[in-house]
C-alpha atoms as a PDB file:
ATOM      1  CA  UNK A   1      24.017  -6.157 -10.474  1.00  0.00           C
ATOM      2  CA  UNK A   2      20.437  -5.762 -11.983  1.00  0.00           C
ATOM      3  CA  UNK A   3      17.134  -4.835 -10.050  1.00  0.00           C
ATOM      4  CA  UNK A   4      15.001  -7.144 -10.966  1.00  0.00           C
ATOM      5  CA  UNK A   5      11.593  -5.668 -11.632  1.00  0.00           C
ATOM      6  CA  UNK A   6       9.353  -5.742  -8.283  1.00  0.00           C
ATOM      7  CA  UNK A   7       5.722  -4.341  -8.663  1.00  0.00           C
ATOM      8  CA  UNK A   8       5.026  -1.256  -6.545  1.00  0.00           C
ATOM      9  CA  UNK A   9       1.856  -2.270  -4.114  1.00  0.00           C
ATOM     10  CA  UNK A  10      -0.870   0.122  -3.567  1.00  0.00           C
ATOM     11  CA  UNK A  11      -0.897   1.484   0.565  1.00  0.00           C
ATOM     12  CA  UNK A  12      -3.611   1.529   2.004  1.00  0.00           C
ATOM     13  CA  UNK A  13      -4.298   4.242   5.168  1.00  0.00           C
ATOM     14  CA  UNK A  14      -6.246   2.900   7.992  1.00  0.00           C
ATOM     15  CA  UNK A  15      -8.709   4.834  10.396  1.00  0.00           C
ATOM     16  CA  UNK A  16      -9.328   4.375  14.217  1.00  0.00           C
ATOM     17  CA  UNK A  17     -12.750   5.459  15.212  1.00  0.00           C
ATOM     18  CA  UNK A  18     -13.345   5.526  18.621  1.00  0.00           C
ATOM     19  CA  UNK A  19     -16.838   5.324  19.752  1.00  0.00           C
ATOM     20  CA  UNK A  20     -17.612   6.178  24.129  1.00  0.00           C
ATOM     21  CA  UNK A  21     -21.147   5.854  25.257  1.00  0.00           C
ATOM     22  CA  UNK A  22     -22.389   6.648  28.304  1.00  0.00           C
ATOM     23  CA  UNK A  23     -24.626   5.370  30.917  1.00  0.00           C
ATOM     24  CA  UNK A  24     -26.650   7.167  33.949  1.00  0.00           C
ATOM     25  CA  UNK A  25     -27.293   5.666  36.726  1.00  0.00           C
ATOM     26  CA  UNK A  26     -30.879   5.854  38.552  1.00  0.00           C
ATOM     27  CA  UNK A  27     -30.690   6.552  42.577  1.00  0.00           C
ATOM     28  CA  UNK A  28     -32.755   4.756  44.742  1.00  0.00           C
ATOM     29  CA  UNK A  29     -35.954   6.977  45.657  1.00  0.00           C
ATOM     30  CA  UNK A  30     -36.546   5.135  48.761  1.00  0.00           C
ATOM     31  CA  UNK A  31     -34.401   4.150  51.931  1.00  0.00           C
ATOM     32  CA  UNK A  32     -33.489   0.738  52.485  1.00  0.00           C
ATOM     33  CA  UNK A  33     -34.654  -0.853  55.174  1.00  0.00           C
ATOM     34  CA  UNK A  34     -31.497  -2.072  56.302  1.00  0.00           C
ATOM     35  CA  UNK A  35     -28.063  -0.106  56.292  1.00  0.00           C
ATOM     36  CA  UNK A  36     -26.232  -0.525  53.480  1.00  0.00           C
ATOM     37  CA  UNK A  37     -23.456  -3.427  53.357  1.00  0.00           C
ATOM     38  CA  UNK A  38     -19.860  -1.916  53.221  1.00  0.00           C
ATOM     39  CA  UNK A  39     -18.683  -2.257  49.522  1.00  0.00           C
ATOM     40  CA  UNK A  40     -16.289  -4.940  48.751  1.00  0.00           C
ATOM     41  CA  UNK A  41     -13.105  -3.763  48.022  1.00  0.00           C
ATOM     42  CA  UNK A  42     -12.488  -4.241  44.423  1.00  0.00           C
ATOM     43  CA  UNK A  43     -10.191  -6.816  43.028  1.00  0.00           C
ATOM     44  CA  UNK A  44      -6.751  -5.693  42.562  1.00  0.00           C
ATOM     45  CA  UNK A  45      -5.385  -5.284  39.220  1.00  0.00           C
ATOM     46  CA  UNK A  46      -2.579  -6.599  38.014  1.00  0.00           C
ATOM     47  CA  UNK A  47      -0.902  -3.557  35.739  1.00  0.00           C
ATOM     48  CA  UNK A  48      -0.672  -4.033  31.902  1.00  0.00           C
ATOM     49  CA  UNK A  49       2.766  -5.161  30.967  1.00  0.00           C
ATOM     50  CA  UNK A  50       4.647  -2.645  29.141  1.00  0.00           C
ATOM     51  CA  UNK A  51       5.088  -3.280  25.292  1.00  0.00           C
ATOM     52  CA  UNK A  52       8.317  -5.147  24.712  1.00  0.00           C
ATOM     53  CA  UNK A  53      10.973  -2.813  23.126  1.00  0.00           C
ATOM     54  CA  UNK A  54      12.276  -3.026  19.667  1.00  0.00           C
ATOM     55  CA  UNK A  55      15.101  -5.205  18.969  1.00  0.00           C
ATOM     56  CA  UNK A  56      18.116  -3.757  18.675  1.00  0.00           C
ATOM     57  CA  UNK A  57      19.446  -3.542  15.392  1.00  0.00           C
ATOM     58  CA  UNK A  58      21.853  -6.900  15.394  1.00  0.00           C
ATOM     59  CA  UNK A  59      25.701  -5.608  14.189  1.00  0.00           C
ATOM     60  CA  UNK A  60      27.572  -5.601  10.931  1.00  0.00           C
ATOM     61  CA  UNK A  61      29.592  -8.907  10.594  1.00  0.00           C
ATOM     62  CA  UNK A  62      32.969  -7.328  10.478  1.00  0.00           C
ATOM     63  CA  UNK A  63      34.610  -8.676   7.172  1.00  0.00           C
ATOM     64  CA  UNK A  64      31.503  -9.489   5.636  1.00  0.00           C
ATOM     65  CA  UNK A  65      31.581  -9.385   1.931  1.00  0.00           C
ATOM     66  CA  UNK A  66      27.789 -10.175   1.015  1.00  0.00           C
ATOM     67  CA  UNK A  67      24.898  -8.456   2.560  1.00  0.00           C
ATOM     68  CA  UNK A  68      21.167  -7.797   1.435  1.00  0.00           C
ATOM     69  CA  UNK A  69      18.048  -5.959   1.088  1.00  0.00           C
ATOM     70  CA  UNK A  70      14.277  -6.426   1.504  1.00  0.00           C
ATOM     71  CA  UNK A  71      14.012  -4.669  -1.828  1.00  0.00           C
ATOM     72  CA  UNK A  72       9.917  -4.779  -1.322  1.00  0.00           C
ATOM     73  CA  UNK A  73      10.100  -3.060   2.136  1.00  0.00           C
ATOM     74  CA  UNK A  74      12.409  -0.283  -0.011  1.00  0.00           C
ATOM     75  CA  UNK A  75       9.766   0.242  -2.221  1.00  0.00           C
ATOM     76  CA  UNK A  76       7.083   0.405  -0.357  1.00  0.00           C
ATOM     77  CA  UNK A  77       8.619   2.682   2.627  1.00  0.00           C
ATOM     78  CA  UNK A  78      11.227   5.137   1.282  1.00  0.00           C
ATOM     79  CA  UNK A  79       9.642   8.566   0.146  1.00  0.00           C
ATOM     80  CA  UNK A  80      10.390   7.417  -3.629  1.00  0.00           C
ATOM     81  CA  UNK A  81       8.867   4.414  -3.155  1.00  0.00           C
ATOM     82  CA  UNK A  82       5.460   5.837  -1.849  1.00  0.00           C
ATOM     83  CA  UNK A  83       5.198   8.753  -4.619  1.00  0.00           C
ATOM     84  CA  UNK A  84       5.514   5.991  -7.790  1.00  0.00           C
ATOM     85  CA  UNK A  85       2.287   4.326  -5.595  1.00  0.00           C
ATOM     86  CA  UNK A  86       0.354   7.305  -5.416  1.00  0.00           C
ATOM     87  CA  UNK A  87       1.384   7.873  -9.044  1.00  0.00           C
ATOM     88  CA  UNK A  88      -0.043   4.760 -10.019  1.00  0.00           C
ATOM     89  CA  UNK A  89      -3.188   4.943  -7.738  1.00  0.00           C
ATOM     90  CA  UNK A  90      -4.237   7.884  -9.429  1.00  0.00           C
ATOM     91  CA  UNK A  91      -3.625   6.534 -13.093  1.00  0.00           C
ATOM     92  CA  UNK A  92      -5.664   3.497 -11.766  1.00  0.00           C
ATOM     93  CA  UNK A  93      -8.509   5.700 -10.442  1.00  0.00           C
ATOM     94  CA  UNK A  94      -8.581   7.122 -13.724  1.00  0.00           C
ATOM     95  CA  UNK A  95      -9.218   4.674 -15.309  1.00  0.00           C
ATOM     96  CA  UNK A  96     -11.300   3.055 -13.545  1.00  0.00           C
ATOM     97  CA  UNK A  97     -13.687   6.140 -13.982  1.00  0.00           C
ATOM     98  CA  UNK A  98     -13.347   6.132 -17.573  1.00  0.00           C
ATOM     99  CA  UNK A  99     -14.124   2.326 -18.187  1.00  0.00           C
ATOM    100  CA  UNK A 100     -16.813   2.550 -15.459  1.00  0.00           C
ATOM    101  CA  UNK A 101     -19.090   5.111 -17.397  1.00  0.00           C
ATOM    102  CA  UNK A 102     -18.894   3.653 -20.966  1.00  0.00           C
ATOM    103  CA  UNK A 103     -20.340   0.578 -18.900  1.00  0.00           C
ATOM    104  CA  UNK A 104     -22.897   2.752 -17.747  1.00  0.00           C
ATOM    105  CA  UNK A 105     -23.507   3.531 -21.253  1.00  0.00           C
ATOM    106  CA  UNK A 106     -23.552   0.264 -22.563  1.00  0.00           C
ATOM    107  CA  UNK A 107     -25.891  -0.983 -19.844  1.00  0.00           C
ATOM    108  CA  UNK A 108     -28.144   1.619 -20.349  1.00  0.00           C
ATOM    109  CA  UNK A 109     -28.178   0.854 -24.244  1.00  0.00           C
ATOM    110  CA  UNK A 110     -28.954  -3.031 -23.724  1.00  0.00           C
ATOM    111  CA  UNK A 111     -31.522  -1.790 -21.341  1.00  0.00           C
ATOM    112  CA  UNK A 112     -33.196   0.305 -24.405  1.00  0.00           C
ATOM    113  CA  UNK A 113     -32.907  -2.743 -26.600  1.00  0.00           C
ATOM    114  CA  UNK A 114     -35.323  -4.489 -24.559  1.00  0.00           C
ATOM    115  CA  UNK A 115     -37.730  -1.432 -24.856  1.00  0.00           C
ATOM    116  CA  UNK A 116     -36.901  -1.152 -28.501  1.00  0.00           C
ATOM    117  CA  UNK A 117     -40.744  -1.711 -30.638  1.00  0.00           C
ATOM    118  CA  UNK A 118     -39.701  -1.539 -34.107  1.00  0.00           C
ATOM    119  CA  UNK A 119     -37.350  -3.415 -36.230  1.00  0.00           C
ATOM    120  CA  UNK A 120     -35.384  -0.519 -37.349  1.00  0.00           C
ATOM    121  CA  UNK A 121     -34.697   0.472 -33.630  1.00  0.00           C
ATOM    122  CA  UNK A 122     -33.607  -2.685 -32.144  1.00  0.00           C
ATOM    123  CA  UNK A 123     -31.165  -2.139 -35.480  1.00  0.00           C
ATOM    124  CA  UNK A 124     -30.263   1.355 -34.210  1.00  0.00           C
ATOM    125  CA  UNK A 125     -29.476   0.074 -30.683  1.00  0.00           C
ATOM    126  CA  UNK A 126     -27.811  -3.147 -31.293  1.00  0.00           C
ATOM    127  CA  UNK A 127     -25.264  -0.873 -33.308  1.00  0.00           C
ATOM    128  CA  UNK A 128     -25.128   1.186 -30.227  1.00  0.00           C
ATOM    129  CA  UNK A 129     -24.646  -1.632 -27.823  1.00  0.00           C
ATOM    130  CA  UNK A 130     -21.723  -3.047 -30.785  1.00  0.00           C
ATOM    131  CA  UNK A 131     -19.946   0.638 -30.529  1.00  0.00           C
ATOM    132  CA  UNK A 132     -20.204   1.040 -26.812  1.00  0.00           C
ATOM    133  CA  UNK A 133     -19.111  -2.859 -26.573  1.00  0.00           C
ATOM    134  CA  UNK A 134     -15.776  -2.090 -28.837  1.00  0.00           C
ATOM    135  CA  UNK A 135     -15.225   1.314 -26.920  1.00  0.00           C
ATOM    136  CA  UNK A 136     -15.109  -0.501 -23.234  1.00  0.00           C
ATOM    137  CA  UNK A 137     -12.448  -3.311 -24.470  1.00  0.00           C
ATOM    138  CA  UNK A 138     -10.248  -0.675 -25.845  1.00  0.00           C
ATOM    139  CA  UNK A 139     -10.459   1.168 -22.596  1.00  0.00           C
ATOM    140  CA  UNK A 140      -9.458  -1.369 -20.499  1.00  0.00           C
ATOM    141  CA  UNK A 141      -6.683  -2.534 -23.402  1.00  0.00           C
ATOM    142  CA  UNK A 142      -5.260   1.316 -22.977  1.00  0.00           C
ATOM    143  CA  UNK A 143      -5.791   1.046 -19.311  1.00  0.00           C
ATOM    144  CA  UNK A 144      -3.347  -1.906 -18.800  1.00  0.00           C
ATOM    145  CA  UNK A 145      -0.977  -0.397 -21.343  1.00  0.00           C
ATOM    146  CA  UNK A 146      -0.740   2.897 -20.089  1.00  0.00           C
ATOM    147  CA  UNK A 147      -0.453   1.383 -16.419  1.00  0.00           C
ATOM    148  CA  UNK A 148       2.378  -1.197 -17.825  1.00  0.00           C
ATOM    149  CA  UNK A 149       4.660   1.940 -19.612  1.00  0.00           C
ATOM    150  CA  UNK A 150       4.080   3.675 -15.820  1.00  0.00           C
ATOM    151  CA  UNK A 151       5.430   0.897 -13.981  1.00  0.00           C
ATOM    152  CA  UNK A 152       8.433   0.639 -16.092  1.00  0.00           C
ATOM    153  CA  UNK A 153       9.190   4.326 -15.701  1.00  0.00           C
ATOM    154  CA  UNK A 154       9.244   4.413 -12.313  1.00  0.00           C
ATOM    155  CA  UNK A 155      11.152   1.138 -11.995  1.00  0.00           C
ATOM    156  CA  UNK A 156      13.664   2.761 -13.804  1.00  0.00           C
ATOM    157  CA  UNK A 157      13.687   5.845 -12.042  1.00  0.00           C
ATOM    158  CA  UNK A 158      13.828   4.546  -8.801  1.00  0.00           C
ATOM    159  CA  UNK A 159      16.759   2.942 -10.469  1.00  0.00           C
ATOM    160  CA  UNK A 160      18.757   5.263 -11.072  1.00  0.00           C
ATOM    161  CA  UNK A 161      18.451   6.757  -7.427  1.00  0.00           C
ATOM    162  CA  UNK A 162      18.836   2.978  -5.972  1.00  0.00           C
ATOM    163  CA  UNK A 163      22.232   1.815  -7.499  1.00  0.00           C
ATOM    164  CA  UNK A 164      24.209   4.619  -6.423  1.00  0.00           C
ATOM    165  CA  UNK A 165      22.982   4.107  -2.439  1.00  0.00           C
ATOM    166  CA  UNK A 166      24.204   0.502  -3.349  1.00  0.00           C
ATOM    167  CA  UNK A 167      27.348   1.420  -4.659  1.00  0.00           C
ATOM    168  CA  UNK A 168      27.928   3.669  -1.829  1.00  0.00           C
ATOM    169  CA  UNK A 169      27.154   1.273   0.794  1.00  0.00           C
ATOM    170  CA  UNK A 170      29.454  -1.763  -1.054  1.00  0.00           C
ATOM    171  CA  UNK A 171      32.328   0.606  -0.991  1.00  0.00           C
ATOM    172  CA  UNK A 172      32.094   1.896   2.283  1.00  0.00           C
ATOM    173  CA  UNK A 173      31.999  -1.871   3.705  1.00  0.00           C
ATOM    174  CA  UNK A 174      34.007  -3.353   1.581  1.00  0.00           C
ATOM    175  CA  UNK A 175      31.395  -5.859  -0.167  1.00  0.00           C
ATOM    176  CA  UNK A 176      31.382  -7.779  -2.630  1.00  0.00           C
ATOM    177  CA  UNK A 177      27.658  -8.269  -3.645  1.00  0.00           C
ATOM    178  CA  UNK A 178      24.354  -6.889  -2.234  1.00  0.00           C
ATOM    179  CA  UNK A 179      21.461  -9.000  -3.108  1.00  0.00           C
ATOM    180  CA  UNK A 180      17.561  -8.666  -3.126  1.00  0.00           C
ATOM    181  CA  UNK A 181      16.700 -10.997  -0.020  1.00  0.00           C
ATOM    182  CA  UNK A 182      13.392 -11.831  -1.501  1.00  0.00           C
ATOM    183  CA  UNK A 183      15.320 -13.472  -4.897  1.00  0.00           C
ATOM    184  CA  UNK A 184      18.131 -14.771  -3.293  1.00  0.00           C
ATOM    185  CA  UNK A 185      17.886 -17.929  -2.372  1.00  0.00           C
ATOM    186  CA  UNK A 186      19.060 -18.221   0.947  1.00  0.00           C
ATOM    187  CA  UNK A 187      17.380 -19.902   3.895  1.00  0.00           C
ATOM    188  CA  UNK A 188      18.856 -18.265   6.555  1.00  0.00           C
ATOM    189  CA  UNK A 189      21.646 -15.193   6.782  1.00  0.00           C
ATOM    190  CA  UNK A 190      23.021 -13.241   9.806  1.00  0.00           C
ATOM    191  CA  UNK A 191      20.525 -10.236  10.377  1.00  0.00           C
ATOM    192  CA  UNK A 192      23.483  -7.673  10.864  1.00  0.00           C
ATOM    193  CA  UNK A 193      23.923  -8.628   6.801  1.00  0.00           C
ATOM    194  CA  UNK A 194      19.997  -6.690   6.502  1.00  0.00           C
ATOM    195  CA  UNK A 195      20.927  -2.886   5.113  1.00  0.00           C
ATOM    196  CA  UNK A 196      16.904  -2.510   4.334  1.00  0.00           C
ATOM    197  CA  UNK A 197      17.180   0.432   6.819  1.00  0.00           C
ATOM    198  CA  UNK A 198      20.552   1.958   6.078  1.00  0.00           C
ATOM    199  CA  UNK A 199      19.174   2.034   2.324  1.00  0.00           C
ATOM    200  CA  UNK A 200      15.522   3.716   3.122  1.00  0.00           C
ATOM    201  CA  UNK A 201      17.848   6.055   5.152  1.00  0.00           C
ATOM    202  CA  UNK A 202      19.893   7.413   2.580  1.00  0.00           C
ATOM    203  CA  UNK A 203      17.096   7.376   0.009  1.00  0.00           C
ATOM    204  CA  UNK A 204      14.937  10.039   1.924  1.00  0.00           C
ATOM    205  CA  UNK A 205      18.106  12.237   3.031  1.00  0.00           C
ATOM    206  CA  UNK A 206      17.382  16.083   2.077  1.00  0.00           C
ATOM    207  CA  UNK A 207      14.440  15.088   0.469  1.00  0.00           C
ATOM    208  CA  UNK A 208      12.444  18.214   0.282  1.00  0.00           C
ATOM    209  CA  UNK A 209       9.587  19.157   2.346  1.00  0.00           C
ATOM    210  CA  UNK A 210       5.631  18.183   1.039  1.00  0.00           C
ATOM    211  CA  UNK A 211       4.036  21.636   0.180  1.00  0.00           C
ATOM    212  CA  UNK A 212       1.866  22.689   2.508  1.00  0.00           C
ATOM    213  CA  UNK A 213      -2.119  22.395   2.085  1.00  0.00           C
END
């Protein structure tokens, strides 16, 4: 079977910030001149429901001989999957930083062309601006190259640890195929069939410990 070649996708991390204010209330400096009504008893409240419990996982067709994989969700959740996105993250930030100061550069040299009094230096700068101009196309031709030969790498080391968790699984079960659900064509298929789990699973077994910071 071949993996067919699925981009990584940059995760993104989320914040909650919680913000609690407070109000005080004034008391009354004078009595009122009639007692005080008895406070209504409040409304009662009817209790939040509970949040509905996951759904099981649905069982393995005995005698199945096809099954599948979200190969996206593998990607983007097993430990391998989110290292080759930080890898490419921080070749994009890169970059990004490169290409955005030569642009610096370059607006700050059309910005001197405009200041520029004498023939001979709106000559100078225009060569500048040419130079800088040249230097910020190859950047951002080496950019996308470099980023292209990074994505292949990884696809093809993430690979070499995916097929053998295939192989494993197909034994074990007795299939015949295991197919990327996103590529394979089918409008509907039991969801005991789905080994997206079972795969992430054995992907991040014994997978060593992040250093700590």
């Amino acid at each position: 079977m071949r993996l067919l070649k699925t981009p990584l996708k940059a995760l993104c991390a989320a914040g909650i910030v919680s913000v609690v204010t407070a109000g005080a209330a004034q008391g009354q400096t004078t009595p009122p001149a009639q007692p005080p009504k008895p406070a209504a008893p409040a409304p009662a409240t009817t209790p939040a429901p509970a949040p509905a419990a996951p759904a099981a996982p649905a069982p393995y067709p005995e005698g199945a001989k096809i099954a599948y994989v979200d190969l996206q969700q593998v990607a983007s959740t097993s430990s391998d999957g989110k290292v080759a996105t930080t890898r490419l993250q921080e070749l994009d930030k890169k970059k990004i930083g490169e290409i955005t100061e030569k642009n610096k550069a370059l607006e700050s040299a059309r910005t001197k062309r405009t200041t520029a009094l004498t023939d001979a230096a709106q000559l100078a700068v225009d060569k500048e601006i040419d130079r800088l101009t040249r230097e910020v196309q190859y950047l951002q031709q080496e950019a996308q190259a470099e980023r292209e030969a990074l994505q292949e790498e990884l696809r093809l080391e993430f690979q070499k640890k995916l097929f053998p968790v295939f192989e494993a699984i197909g034994k074990e079960k007795g299939l015949h195929v295991i197919v990327d659900a996103a590529n394979s064509g089918a409008f509907w298929a039991d969801r005991g069939l789905d080994l997206t789990a079972e795969v992430i699973k054995r992907l991040d077994v014994n997978k060593p410990a992040p250093p700590k910071k």
